[in-house]
Protein backbone atom coordinates (compact mmCIF):
# COMPACT_ATOMS: atom_id res chain seq x y z
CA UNK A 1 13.19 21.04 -42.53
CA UNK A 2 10.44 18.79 -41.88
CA UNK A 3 13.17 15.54 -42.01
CA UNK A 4 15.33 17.60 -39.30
CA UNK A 5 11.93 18.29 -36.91
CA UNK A 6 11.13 14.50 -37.30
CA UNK A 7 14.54 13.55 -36.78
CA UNK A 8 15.33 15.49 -33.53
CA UNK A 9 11.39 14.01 -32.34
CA UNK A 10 13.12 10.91 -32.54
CA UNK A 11 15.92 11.63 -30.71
CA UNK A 12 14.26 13.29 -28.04
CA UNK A 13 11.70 9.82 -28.01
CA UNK A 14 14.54 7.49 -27.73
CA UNK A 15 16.29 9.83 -24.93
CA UNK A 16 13.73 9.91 -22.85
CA UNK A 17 13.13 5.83 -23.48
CA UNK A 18 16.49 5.17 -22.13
CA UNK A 19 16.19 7.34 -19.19
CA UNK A 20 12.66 6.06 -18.30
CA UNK A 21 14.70 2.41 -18.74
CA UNK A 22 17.24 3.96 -16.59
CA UNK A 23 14.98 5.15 -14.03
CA UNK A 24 13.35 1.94 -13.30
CA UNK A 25 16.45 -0.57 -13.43
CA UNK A 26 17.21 2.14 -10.39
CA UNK A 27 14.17 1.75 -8.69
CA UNK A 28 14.45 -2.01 -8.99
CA UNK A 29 17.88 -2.90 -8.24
CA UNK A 30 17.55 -3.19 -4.57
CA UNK A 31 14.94 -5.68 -5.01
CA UNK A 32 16.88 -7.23 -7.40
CA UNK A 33 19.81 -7.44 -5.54
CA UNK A 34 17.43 -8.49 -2.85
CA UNK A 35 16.06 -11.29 -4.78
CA UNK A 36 19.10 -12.24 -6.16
CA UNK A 37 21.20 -12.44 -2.25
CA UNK A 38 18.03 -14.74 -1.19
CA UNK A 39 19.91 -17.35 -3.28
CA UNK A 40 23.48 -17.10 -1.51
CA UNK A 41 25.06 -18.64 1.02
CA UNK A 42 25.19 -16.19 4.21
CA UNK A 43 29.19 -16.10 3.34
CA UNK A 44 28.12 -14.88 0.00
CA UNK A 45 25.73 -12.80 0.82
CA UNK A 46 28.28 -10.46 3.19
CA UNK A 47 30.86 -10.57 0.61
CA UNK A 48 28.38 -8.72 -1.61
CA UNK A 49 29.56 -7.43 -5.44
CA UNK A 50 32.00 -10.10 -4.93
CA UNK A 51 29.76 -12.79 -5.88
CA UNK A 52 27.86 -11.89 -8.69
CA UNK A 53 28.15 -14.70 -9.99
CA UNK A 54 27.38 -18.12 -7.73
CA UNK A 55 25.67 -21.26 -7.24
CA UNK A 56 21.71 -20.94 -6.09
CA UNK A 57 21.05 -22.51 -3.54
CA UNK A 58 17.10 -22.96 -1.73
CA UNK A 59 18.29 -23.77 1.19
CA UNK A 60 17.78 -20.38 2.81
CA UNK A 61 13.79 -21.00 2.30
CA UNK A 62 14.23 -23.84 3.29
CA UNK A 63 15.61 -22.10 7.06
CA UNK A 64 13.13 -19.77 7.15
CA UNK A 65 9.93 -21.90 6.48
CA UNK A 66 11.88 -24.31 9.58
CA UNK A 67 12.29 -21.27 11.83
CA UNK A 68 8.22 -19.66 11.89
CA UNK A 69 4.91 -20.59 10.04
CA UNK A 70 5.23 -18.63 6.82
CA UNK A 71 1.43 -19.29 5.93
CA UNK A 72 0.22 -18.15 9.64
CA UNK A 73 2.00 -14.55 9.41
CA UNK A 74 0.69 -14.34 5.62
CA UNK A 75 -2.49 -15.25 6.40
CA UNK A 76 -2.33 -12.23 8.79
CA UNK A 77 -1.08 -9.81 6.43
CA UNK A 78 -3.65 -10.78 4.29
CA UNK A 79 -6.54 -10.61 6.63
CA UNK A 80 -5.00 -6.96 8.58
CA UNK A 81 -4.63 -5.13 4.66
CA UNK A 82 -7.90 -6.68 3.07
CA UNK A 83 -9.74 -6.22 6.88
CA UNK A 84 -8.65 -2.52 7.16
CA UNK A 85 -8.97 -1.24 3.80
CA UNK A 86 -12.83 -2.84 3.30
CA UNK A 87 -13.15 -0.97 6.58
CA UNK A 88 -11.30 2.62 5.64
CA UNK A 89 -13.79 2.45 2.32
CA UNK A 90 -17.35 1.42 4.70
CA UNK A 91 -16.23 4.92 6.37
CA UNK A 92 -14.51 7.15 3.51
CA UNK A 93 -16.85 6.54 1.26
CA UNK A 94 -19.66 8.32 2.60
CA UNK A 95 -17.44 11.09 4.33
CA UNK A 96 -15.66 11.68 0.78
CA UNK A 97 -19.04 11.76 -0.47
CA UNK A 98 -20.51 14.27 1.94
CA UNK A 99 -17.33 16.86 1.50
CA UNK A 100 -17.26 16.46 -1.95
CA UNK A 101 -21.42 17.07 -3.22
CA UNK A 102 -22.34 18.75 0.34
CA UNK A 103 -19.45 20.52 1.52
CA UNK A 104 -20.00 22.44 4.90
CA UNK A 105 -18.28 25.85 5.52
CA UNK A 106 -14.75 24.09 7.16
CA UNK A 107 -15.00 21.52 5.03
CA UNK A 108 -11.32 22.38 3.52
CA UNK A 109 -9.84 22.75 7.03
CA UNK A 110 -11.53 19.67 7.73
CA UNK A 111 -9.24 17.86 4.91
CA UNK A 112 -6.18 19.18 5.88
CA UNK A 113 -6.58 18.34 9.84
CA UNK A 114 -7.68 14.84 8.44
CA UNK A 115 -4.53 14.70 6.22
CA UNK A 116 -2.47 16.00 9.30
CA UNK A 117 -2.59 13.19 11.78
CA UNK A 118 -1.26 10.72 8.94
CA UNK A 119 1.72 12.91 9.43
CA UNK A 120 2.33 13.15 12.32
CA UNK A 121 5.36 10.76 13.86
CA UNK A 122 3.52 7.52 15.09
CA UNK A 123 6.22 7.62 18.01
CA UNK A 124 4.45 10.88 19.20
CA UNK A 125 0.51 8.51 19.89
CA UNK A 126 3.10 5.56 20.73
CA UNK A 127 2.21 5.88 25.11
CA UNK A 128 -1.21 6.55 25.14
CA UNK A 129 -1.97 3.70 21.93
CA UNK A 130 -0.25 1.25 24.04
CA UNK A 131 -1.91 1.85 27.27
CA UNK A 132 -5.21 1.67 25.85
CA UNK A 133 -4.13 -1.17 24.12
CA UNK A 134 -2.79 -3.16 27.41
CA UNK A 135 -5.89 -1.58 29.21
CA UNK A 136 -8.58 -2.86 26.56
CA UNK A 137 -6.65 -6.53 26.28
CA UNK A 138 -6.36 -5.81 22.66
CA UNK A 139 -2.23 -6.74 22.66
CA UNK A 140 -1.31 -9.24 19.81
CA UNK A 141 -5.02 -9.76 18.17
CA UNK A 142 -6.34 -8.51 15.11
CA UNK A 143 -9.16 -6.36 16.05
CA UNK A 144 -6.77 -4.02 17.17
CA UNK A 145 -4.07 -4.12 15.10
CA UNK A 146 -7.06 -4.14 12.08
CA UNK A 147 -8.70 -0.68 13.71
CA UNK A 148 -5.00 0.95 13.87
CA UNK A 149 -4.79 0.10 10.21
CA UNK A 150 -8.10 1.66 9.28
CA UNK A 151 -7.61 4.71 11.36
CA UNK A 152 -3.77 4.97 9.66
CA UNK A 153 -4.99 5.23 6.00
CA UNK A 154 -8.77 6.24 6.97
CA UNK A 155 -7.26 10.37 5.86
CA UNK A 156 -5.95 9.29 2.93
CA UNK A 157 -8.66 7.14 1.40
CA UNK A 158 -11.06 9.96 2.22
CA UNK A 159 -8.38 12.54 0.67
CA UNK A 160 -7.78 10.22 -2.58
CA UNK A 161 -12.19 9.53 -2.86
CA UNK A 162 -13.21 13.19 -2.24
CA UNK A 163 -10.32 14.47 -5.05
CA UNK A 164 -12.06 12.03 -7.56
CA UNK A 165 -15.84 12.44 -6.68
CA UNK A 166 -14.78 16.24 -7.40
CA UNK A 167 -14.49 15.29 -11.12
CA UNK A 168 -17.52 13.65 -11.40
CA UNK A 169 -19.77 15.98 -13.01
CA UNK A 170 -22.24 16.92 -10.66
CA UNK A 171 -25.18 17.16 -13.28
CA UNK A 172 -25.65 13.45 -13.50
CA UNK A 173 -26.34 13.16 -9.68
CA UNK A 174 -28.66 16.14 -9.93
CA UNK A 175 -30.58 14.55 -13.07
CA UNK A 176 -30.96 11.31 -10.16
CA UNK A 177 -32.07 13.63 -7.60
CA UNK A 178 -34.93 15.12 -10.58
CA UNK A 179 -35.79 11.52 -11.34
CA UNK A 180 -36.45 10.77 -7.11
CA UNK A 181 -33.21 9.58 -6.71
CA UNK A 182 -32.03 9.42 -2.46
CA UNK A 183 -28.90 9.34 -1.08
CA UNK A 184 -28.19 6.19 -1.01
CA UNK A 185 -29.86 5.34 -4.48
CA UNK A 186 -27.36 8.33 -5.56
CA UNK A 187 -24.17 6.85 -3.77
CA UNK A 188 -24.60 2.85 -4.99
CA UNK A 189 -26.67 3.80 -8.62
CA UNK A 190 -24.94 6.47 -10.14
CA UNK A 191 -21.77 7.59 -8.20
CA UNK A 192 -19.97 4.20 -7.26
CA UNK A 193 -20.59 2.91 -11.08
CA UNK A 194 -18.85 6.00 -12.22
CA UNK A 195 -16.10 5.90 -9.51
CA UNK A 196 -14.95 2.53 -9.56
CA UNK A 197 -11.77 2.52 -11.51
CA UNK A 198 -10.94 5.31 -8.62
CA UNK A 199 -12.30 3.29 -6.10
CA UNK A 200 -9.83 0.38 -7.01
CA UNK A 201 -7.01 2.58 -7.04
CA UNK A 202 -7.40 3.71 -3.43
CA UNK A 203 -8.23 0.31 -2.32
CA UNK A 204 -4.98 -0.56 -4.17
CA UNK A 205 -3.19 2.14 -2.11
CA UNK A 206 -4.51 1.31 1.22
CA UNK A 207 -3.86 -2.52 0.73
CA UNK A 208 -0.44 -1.88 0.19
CA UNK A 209 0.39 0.70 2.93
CA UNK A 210 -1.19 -1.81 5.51
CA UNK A 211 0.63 -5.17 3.86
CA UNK A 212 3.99 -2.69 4.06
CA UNK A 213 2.71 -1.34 8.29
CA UNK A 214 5.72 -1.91 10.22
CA UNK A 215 5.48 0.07 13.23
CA UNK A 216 2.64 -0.92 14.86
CA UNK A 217 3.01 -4.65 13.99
CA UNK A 218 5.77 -4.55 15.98
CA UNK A 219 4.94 -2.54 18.73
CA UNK A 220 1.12 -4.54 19.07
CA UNK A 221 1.58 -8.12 18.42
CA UNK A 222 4.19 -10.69 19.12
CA UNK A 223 2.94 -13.71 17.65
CA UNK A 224 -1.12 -14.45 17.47
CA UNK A 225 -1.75 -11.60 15.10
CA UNK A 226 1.83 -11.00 13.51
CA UNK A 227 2.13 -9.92 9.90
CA UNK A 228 4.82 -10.65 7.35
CA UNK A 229 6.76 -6.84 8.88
CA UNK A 230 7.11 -8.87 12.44
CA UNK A 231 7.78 -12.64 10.23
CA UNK A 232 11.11 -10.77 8.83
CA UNK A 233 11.99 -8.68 12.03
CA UNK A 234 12.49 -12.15 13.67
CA UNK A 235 15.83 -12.82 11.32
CA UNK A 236 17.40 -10.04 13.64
CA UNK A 237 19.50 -11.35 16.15
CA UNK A 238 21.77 -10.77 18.97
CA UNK A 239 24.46 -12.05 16.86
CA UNK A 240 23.94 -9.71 14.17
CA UNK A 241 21.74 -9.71 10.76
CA UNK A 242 21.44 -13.51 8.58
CA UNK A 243 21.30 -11.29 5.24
CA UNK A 244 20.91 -14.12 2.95
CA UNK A 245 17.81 -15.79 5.51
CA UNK A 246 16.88 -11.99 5.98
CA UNK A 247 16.86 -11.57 1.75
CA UNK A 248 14.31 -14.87 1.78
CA UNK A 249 11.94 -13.91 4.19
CA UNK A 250 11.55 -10.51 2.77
CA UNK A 251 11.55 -11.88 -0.85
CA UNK A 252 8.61 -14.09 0.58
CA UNK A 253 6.75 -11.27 2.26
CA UNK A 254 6.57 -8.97 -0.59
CA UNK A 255 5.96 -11.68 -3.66
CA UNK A 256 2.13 -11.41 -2.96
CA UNK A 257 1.91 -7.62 -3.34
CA UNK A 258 4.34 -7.44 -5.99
CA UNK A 259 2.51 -10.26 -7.94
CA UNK A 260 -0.82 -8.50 -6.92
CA UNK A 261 0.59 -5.23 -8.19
CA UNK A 262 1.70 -5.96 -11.10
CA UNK A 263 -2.15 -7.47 -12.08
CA UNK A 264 -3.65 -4.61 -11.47
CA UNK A 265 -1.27 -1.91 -12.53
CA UNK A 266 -4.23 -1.58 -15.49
CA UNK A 267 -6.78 -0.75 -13.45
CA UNK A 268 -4.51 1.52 -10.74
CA UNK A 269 -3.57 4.03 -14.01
CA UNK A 270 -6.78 3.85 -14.98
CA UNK A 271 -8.14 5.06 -11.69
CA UNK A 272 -5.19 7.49 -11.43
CA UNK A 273 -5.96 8.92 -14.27
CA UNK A 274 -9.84 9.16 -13.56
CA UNK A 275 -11.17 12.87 -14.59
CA UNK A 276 -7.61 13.86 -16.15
CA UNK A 277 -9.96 14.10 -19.65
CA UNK A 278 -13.36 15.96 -19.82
């Protein structure tokens, strides 16, 4: 008996081995595929499953780096998702904090309102953003396309801090508060040492949704304060899509965060995981 309960726990393993292999080849094939049609000829690129196999060929980099300033829209992305997120955390941190040690009586419907607006359909705000946008000269600089970043993932950086102050027991801040401990020598001594595998993970988050922030890019800038989203809209054309350029820009544009990701993927479970053991 024991033989047949170790043998079907070793099934069951190596099932659910292949399917979590399975899972992720399928998560990864498009930017595989992706990756792989950055290296084709634009004939071989519309042919498709066709042309597995084929010569590489660099020469769609090459187009792209010849067509627009590769560094000056990186550059961009990487000031707007650094910019935005440093700012989201200057204001989440405290509000998290607040909610989570001195909640109020609507702090809860607070949350959910919060949580709300990053729901709603960006198209709805789209008229009265622009205006004050054109209005306040902010069109195609930074400043403003770095506050509409903040205020996009502001909700859920204070969501994701205020879930994982909430598992940090609350008897170590009160044995600070005993020992004369104030607010602030609370927040940067005791709570943000605790906190900061959680507080990388958000940061994490929020870097990525503004490095991925299509919308707005488009809508706000045109070329001053463009991000990597605008750098591979520009391979649309009249004429129609250049899939193999297209496949080469966006292979560019997401290598940082990818490479970046896959770094810190540690430290992001870690701070996902946060509180999941008392």
């Amino acid at each position: 008996m024991p033989s047949k309960s170790r043998n079907h726990q070793l099934r069951a393993r190596l099932l659910l081995t292949v399917l979590g292999w399975a899972v992720a080849l399928l998560v990864f094939f498009p930017i595989l595929w992706m990756i792989l049609t950055s290296f084709k000829t634009e004939k071989e690129a519309v042919a498709g499953i066709q042309h597995l196999i084929f010569r590489p060929t660099l020469q769609n980099y090459h187009d792209v780096q010849q067509r627009a300033n590769y560094a000056h829209f990186a550059w961009n992305s990487i000031l707007l998702a650094c910019g935005s997120t440093l700012a989201a955390l200057l204001i989440g941190l405290p509000a998290a904090y607040s909610m989570a040690f001195r909640p109020m009586r609507h702090t809860k419907d607070m949350l959910v309102w919060m949580l709300s607006t990053r729901m709603m359909p960006a198209a709805g705000v789209l008229a009265p953003i622009y205006l004050l946008f054109r209005d306040g000269n902010l069109l195609d600089t930074r400043s403003g396309l770095l506050a509409v970043d903040t205020l996009m993932n502001l909700p859920i950086v204070i969501w994701m801090l205020y879930a994982f102050f909430r598992d940090v027991p609350a008897e170590i801040l009160e044995a600070g508060r005993m020992d004369g401990a104030g607010y602030l020598r609370e927040i940067f001594s005791l709570l943000l040492p605790l906190s900061m595998p959680s507080i990388f993970s958000t940061s994490l988050l929020a870097i990525v949704l503004a490095w991925n922030e299509a919308f707005w890019s488009l809508i706000l800038t045109a070329a001053k304060a463009a991000p990597l989203t605008v750098y591979i809209a520009s391979f649309s054309s009249p004429e129609g899509l250049f899939w193999a350029k297209l496949s080469a820009a966006s292979t560019m544009a997401i290598l940082p965060i990818l490479v970046f990701g896959w770094i810190s993927q540690r430290q992001l479970v870690r701070g996902l995981t946060f509180g999941a053991v008392k």
